[in-house]
Protein backbone atom coordinates (compact mmCIF):
# COMPACT_ATOMS: atom_id res chain seq x y z
CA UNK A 1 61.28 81.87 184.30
CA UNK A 2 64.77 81.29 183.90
CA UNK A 3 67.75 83.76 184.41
CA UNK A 4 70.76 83.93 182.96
CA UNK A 5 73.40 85.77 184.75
CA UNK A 6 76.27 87.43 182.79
CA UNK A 7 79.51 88.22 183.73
CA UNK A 8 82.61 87.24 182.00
CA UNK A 9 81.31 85.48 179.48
CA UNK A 10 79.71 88.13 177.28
CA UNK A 11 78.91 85.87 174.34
CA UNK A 12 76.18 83.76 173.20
CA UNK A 13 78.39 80.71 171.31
CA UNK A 14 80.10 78.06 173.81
CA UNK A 15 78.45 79.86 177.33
CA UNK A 16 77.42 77.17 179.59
CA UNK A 17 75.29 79.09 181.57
CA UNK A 18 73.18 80.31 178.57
CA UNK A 19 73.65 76.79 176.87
CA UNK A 20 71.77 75.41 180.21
CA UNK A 21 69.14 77.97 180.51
CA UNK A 22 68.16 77.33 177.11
CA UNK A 23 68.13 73.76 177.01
CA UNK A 24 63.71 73.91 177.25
CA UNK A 25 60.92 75.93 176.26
CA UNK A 26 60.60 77.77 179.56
CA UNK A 27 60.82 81.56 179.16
CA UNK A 28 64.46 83.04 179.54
CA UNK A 29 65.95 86.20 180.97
CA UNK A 30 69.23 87.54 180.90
CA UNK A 31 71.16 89.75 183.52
CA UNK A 32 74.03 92.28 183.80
CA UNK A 33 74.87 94.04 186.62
CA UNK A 34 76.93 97.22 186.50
CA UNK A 35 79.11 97.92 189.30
CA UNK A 36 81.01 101.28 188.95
CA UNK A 37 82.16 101.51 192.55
CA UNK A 38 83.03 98.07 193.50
CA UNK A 39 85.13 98.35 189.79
CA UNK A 40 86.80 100.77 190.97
CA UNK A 41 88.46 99.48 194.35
CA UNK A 42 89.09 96.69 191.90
CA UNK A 43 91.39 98.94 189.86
CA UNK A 44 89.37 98.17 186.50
CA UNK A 45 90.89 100.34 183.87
CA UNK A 46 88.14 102.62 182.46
CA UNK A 47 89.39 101.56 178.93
CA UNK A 48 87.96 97.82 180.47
CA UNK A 49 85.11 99.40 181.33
CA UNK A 50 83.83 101.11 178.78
CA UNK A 51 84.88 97.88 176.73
CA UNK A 52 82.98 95.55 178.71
CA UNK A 53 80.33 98.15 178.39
CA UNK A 54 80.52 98.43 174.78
CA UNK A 55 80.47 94.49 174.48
CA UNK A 56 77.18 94.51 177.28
CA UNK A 57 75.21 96.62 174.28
CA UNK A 58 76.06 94.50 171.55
CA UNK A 59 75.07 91.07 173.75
CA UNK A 60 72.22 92.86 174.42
CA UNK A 61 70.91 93.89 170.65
CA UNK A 62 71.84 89.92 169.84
CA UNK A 63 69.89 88.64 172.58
CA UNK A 64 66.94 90.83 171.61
CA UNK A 65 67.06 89.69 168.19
CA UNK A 66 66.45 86.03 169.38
CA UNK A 67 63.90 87.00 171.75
CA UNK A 68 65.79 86.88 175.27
CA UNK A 69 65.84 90.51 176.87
CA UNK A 70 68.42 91.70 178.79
CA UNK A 71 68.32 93.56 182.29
CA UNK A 72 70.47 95.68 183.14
CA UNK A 73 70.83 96.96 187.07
CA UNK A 74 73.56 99.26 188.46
CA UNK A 75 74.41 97.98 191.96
CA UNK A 76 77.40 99.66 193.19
CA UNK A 77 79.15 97.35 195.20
CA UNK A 78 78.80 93.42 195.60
CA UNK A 79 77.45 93.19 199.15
CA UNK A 80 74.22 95.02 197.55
CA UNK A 81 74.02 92.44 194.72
CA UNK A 82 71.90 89.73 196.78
CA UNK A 83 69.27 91.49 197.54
CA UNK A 84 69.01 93.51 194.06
CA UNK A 85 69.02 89.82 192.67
CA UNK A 86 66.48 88.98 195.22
CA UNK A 87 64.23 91.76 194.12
CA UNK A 88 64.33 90.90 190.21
CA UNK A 89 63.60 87.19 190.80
CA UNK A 90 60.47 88.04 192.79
CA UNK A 91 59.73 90.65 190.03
CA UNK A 92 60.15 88.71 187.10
CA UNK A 93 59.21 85.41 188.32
CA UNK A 94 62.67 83.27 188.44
CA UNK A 95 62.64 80.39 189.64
CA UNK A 96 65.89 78.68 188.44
CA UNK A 97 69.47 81.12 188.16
CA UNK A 98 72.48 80.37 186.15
CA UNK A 99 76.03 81.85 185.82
CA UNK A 100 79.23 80.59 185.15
CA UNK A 101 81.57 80.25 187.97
CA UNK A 102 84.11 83.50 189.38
CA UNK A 103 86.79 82.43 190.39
CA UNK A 104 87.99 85.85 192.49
CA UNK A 105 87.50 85.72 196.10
CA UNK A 106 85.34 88.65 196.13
CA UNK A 107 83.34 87.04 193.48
CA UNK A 108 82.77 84.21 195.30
CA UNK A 109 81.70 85.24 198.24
CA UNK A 110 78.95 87.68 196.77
CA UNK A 111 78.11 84.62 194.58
CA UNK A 112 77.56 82.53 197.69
CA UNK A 113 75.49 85.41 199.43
CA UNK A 114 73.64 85.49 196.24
CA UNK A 115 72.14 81.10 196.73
CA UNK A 116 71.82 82.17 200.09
CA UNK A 117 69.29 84.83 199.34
CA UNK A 118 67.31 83.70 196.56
CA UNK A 119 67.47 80.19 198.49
CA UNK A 120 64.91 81.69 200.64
CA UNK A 121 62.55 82.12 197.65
CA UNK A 122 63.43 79.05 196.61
CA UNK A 123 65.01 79.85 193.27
CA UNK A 124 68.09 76.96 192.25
CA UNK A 125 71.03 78.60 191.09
CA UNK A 126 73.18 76.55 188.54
CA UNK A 127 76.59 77.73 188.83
CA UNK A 128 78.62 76.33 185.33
CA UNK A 129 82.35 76.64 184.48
CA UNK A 130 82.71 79.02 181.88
CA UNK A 131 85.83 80.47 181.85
CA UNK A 132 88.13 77.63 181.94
CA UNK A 133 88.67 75.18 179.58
CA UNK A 134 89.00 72.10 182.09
CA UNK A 135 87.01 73.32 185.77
CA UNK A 136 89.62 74.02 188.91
CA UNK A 137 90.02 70.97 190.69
CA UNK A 138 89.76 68.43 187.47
CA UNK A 139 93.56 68.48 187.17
CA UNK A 140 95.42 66.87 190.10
CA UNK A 141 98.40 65.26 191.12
CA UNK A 142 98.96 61.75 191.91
CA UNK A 143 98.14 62.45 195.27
CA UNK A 144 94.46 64.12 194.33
CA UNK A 145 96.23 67.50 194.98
CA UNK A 146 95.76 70.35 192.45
CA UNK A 147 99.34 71.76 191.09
CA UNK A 148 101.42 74.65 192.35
CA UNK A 149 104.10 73.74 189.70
CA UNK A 150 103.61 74.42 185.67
CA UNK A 151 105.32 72.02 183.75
CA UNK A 152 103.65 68.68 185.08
CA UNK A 153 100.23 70.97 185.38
CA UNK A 154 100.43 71.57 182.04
CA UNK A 155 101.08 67.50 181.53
CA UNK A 156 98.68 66.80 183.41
CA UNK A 157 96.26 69.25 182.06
CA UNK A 158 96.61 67.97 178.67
CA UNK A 159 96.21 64.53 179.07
CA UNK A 160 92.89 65.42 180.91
CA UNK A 161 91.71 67.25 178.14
CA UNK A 162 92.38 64.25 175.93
CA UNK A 163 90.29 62.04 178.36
CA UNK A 164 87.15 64.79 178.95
CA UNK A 165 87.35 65.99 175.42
CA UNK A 166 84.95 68.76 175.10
CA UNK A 167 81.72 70.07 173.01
CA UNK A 168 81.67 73.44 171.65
CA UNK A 169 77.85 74.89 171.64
CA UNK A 170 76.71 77.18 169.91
CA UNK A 171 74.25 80.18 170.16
CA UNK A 172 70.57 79.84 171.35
CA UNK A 173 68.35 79.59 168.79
CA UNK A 174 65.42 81.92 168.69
CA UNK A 175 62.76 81.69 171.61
CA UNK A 176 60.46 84.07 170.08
CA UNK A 177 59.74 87.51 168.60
CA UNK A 178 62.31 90.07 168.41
CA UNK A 179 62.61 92.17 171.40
CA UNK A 180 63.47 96.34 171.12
CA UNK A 181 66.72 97.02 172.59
CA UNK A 182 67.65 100.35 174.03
CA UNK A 183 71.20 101.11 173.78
CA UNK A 184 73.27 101.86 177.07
CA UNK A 185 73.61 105.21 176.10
CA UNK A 186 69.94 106.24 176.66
CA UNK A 187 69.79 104.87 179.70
CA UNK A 188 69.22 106.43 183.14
CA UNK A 189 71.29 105.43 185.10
CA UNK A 190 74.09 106.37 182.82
CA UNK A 191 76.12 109.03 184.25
CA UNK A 192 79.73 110.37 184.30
CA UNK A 193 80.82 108.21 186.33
CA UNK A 194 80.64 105.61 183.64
CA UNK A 195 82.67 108.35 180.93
CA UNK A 196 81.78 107.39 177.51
CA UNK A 197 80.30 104.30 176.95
CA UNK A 198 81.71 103.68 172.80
CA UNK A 199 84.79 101.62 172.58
CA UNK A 200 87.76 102.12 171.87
CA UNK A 201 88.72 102.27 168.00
CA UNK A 202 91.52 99.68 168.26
CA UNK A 203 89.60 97.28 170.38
CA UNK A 204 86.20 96.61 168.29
CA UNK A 205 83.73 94.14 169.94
CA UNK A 206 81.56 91.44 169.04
CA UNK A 207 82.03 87.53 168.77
CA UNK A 208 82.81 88.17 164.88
CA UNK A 209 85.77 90.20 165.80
CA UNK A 210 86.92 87.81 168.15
CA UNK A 211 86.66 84.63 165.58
CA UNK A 212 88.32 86.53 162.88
CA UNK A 213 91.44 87.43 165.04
CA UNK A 214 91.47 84.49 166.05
CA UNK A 215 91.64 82.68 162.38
CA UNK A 216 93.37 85.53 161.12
CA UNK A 217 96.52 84.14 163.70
CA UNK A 218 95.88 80.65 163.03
CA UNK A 219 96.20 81.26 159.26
CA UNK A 220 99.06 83.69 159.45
CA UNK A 221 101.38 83.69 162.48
CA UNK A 222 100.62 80.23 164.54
CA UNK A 223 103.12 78.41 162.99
CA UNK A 224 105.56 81.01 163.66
CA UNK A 225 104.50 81.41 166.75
CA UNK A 226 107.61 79.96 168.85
CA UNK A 227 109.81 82.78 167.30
CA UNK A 228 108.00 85.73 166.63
CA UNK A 229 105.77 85.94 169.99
CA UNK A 230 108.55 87.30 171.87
CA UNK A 231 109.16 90.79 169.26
CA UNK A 232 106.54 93.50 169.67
CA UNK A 233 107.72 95.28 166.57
CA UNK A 234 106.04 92.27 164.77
CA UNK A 235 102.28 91.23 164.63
CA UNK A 236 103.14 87.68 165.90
CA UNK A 237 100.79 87.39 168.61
CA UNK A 238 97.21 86.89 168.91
CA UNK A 239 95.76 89.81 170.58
CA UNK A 240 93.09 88.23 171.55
CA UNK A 241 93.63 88.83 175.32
CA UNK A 242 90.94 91.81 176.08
CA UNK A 243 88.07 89.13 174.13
CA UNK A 244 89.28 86.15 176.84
CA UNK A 245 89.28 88.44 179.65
CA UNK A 246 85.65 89.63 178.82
CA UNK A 247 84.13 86.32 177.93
CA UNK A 248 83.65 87.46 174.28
CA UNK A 249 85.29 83.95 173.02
CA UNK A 250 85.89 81.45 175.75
CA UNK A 251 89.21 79.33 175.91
CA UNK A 252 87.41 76.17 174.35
CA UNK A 253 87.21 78.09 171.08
CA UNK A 254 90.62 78.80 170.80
CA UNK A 255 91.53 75.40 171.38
CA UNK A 256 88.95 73.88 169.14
CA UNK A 257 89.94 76.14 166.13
CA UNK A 258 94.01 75.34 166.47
CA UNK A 259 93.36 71.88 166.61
CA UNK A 260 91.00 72.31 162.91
CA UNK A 261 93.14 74.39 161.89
CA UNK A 262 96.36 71.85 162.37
CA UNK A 263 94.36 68.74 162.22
CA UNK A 264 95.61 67.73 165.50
CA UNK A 265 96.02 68.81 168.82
CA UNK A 266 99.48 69.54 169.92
CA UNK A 267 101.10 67.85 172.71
CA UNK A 268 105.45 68.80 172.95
CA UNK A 269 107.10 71.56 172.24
CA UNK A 270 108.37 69.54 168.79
CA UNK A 271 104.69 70.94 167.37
CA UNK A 272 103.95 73.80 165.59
CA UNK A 273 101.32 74.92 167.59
CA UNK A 274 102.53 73.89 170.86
CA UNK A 275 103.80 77.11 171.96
CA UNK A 276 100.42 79.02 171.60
CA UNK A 277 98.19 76.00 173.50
CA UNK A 278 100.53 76.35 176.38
CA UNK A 279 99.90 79.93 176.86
CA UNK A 280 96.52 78.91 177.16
CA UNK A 281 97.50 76.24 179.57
CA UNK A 282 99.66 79.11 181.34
CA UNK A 283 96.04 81.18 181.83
CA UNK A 284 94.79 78.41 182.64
CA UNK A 285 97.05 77.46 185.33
CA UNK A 286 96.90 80.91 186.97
CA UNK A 287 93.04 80.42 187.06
CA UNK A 288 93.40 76.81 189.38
CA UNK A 289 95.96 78.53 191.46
CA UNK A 290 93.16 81.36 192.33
CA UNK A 291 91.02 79.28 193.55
CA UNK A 292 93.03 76.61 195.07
CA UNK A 293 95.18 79.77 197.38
CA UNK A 294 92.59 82.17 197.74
CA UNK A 295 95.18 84.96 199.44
CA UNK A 296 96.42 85.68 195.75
CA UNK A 297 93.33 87.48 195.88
CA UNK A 298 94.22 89.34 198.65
CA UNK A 299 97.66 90.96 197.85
CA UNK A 300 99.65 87.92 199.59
CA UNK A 301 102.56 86.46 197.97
CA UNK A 302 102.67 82.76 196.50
CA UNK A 303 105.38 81.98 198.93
CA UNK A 304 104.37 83.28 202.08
CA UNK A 305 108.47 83.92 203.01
CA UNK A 306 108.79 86.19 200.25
CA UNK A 307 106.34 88.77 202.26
CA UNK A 308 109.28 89.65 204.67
CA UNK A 309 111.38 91.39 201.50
CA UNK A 310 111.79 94.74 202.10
CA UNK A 311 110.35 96.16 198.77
CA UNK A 312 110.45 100.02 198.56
CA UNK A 313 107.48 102.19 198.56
CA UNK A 314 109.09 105.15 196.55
CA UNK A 315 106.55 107.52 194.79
CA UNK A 316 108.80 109.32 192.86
CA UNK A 317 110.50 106.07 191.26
CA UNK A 318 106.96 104.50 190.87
CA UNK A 319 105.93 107.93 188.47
CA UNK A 320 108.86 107.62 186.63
CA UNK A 321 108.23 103.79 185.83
CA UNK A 322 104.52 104.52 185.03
CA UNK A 323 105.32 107.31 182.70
CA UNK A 324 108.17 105.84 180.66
CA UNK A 325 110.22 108.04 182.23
CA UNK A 326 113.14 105.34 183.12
CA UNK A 327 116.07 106.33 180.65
CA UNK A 328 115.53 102.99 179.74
CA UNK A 329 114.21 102.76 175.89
CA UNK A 330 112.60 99.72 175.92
CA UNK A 331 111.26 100.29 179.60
CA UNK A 332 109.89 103.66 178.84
CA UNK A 333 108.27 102.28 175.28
CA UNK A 334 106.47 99.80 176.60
CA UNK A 335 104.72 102.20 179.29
CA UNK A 336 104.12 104.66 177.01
CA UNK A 337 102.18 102.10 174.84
CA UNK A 338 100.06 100.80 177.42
CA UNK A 339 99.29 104.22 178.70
CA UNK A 340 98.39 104.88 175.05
CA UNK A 341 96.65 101.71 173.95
CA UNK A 342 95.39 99.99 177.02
CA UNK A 343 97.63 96.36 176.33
CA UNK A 344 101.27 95.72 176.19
CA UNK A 345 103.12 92.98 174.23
CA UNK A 346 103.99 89.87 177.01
CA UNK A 347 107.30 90.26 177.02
CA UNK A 348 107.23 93.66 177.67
CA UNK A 349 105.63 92.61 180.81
CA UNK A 350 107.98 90.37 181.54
CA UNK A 351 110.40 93.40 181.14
CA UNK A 352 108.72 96.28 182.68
CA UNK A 353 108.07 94.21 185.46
CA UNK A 354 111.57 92.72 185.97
CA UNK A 355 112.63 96.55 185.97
CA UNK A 356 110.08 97.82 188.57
CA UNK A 357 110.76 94.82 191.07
CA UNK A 358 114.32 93.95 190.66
CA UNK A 359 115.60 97.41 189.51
CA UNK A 360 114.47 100.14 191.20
CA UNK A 361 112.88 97.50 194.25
CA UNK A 362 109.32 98.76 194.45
CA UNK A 363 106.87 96.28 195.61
CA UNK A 364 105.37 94.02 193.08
CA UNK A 365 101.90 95.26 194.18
CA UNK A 366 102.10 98.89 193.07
CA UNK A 367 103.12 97.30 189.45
CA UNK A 368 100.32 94.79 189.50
CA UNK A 369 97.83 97.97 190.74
CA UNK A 370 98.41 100.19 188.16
CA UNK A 371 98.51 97.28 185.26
CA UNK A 372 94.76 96.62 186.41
CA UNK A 373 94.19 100.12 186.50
CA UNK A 374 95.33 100.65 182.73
CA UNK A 375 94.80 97.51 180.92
CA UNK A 376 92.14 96.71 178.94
CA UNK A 377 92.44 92.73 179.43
CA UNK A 378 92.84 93.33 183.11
CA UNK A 379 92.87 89.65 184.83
CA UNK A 380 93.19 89.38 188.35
CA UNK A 381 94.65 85.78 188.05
CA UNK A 382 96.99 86.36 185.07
CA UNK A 383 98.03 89.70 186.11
CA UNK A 384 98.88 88.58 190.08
CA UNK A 385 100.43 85.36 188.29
CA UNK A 386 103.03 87.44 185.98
CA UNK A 387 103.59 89.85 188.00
CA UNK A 388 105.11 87.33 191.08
CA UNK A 389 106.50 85.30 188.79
CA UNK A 390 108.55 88.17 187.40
CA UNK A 391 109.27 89.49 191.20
CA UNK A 392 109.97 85.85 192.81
CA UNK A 393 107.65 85.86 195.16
CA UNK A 394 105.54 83.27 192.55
CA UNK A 395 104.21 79.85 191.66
CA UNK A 396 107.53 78.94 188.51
CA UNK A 397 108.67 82.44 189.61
CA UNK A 398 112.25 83.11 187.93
CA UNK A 399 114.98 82.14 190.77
CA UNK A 400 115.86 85.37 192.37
CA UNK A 401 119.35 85.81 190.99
CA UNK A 402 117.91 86.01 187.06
CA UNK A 403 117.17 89.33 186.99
CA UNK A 404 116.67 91.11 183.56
CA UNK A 405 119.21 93.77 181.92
CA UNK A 406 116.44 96.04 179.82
CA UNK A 407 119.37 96.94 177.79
CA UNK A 408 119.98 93.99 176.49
CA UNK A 409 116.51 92.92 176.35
CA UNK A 410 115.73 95.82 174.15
CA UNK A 411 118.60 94.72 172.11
CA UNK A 412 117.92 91.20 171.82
CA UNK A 413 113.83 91.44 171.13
CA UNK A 414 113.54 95.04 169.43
CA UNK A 415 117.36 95.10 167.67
CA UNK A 416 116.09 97.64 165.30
CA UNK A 417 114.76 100.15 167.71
CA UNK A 418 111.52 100.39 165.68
CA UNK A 419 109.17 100.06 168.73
CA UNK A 420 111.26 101.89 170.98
CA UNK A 421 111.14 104.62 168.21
CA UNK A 422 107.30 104.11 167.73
CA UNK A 423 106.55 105.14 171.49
CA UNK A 424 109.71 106.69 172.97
CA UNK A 425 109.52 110.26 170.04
CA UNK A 426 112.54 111.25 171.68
CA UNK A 427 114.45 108.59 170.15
CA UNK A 428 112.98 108.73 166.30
CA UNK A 429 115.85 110.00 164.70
CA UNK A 430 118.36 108.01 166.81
CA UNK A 431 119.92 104.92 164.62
CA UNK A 432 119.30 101.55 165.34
CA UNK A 433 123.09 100.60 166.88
CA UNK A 434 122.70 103.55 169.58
CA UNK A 435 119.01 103.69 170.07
CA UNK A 436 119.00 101.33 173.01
CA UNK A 437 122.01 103.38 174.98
CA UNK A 438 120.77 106.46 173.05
CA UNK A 439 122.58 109.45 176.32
CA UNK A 440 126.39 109.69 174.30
CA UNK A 441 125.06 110.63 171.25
CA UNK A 442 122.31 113.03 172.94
CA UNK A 443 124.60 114.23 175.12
CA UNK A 444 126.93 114.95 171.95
CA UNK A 445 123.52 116.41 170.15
CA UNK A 446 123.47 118.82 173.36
CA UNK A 447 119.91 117.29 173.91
CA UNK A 448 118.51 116.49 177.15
CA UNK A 449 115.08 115.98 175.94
CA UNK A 450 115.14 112.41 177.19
CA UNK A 451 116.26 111.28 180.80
CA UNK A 452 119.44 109.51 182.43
CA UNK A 453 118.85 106.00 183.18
CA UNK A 454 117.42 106.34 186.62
CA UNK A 455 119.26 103.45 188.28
CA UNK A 456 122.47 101.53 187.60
CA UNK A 457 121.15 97.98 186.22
CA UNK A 458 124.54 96.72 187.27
CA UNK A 459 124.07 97.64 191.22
CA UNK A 460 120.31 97.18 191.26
CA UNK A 461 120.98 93.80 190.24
CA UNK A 462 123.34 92.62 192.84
CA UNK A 463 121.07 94.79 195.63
CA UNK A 464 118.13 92.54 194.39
CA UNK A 465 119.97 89.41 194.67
CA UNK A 466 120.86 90.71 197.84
CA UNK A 467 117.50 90.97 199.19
CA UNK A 468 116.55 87.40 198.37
CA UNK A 469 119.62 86.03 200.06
CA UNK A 470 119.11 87.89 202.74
CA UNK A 471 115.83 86.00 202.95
CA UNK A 472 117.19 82.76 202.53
CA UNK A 473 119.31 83.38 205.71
């Protein structure tokens, strides 16, 4: 018996692991293991959760159809994953294991616990690379070093994909009889602590919901792309972020399908097309540098100097920021949408997070915390890789004396006002020329419904640059 071992890779086209398991006729298994507790000192939002969750049930009808079954434990916390692992191989017979690589320390280390348990009942685990396009450690400097610098990663990381090239396979076919599935819902061990286990309206799962985002960008907004990504008033992204993080479509599709879809694959920024592949190159990127410095993992900065700025720890400025509470329009919106929705545009990100670290000072930590806690494409190494980047203590970070004025960013990226007016309610009847310094003409409404810009952007800014010179010294 063979078992499969699912993580984040809940899908059944282009999984390595699965691809591998299935490549005889020995009898297959598959495996999910639910982990509420250790989830939680992860910071996974709920709205992941349930999700993830929600994505587990489907996999789980679709591998019943083709006569896999999936088992489902809950183990709480990864140190008691070994030995639950250990107790299902002897139970069902395994004799081979395969999973696609983690890449998180954590991960790691309970994967490693997990050989070195079921090596003692001699069951081979097969441990694939799934969730990058090219595997950590294939692109390298001239030296045989991996990268800590983007631009000739991403050089490099496109020539190597022109030399590997790569296969996209597709789902198992059927290994026998349809199996009954029992939804997640019915089960057991499902409790409260798990909250509802349906997904979210605005985040349907399934592969087929996946591919036709995914074409439904490539027909209508990719060529755009370079201009329109940048605007969260207009649907010029891909929003395909929460599928990547859960596995649901894997990086190599995404690739493959730009380059049918343009006939080529796109390699300077003189391509339509280029834009969007380097994003992927940027996740990519983020993913090498987890493994390669393991301490991102860990709450250490990129540059190990950087750890001696003193950030505050305010709890009052931190609610503010979290609430969209700022007095900042654009600031505020974006909070209030990922509160709301469980994802926020990129370069509201880039924005929010400028404001929190270089603003009102507060550690880049407490941001990336509560991002994980709310976001529904929660990724450790994307997540830690924005968030120092946009608090210079990062791998590319911006140098410490660009610092972002959310004023003008508002202006520049939302000129009409019609997200700020979507999220901040406030605001709705505010015109476009005043809704991004919106206090005069409140104050002259004799409304104080929304607040006072919290800090001076002027003074933070020259504090922040402040702190990093400081360093320097």
């Amino acid at each position: 018996m063979k078992l499969v071992w699912l993580r984040n890779d809940l899908r059944l086209a282009d999984n390595p692991a699965l691809r591998h398991a299935c490549a005889d006729d020995e009898p297959v298994a598959a495996l999910f293991i639910v982990s509420p507790t250790q989830w939680r000192q992860h910071k996974m939002a709920p709205i992941r959760q349930r999700f993830m969750l929600a994505q587990v049930d489907e996999l789980g009808r679709e591998l019943a159809a083709l006569g896999i079954p999936l088992h489902l434990l809950r183990v709480e916390t990864f140190a008691e994953v070994p030995a639950a692992l250990a107790d299902l191989s002897r139970e069902l017979g395994v004799t081979q294991l395969y999973a696609n690589q983690a890449i998180e320390i954590d991960e790691q280390r309970r994967d490693h616990a997990v050989s070195a348990a079921l090596a003692e009942q001699a069951v081979s685990c097969h441990w694939l690379n799934g969730c990058c396009v090219l595997p950590p450690g294939r692109v390298l400097t001239g030296s045989g070093e991996m990268f800590k610098v983007f631009t000739p990663f991403s050089r490099a990381w496109l020539k190597a994909l022109d030399e590997d090239g790569f296969v996209i396979h597709r789902a198992p076919a059927p290994r026998g009889e349809p199996l009954p599935w029992q939804p997640l819902a019915e089960r057991e061990w499902v409790d409260e602590a798990l909250g509802e286990l349906t997904a979210d309206p605005l985040w349907p799962v399934g592969e087929a919901e996946a591919s036709r985002r995914l074409n439904d960008f490539l027909e209508q907004a990719v060529l755009d792309y370079g201009e329109t990504r940048d605007f969260p008033a207009i649907a010029g992204t891909s929003v395909l972020s929460p599928y990547l993080a859960a596995g649901i479509i894997s990086p190599r599709q995404c690739v493959a399908a730009l380059q049918q879809r343009l006939g080529y694959r796109p390699q300077s920024k003189a391509l339509p097309g280029f834009v969007w592949i380097n994003e992927l190159v940027w996740r990519e990127f983020y993913r090498h540098l987890l493994v390669l410095i393991p301490t991102l993992s860990m709450n250490r900065p990129f540059k190990p100097e950087t750890a001696a700025l003193p950030w505050s720890w305010d709890p009052d400025a931190f609610a503010a920021w979290c609430e969209g509470r700022t007095g900042y329009p654009i600031v505020d919106a974006a909070m209030r949408c990922l509160n709301a929705t469980g994802w926020m545009h990129n370069r509201l990100r880039m924005i929010v997070a400028s404001f929190l670290t270089k603003d009102l000072h507060i550690h880049w930590r407490l941001g990336e915390d509560y991002f994980m806690s709310q976001l529904i494409d929660g990724d450790l190494a994307a997540n830690n890789g924005g968030w120092q980047w946009a608090a210079g203590t990062g791998a590319d970070a911006a140098p410490y004396f660009r610092v972002f004025n959310p004023t003008t960013q508002g202006q520049r990226f939302d000129p009409q006002g019609e997200f700020i007016r979507t999220w901040v309610t406030e605001l709705a009847d505010i015109p476009a020329a005043y809704v991004h310094q919106p206090h005069d003409v409140l104050r002259l409404k004799g409304r104080q419904d929304y607040p006072a810009p919290m800090v001076d952007h002027a003074v933070a800014r020259v504090r922040a640059i402040e702190m990093f010179r400081a360093l320097e010294k």
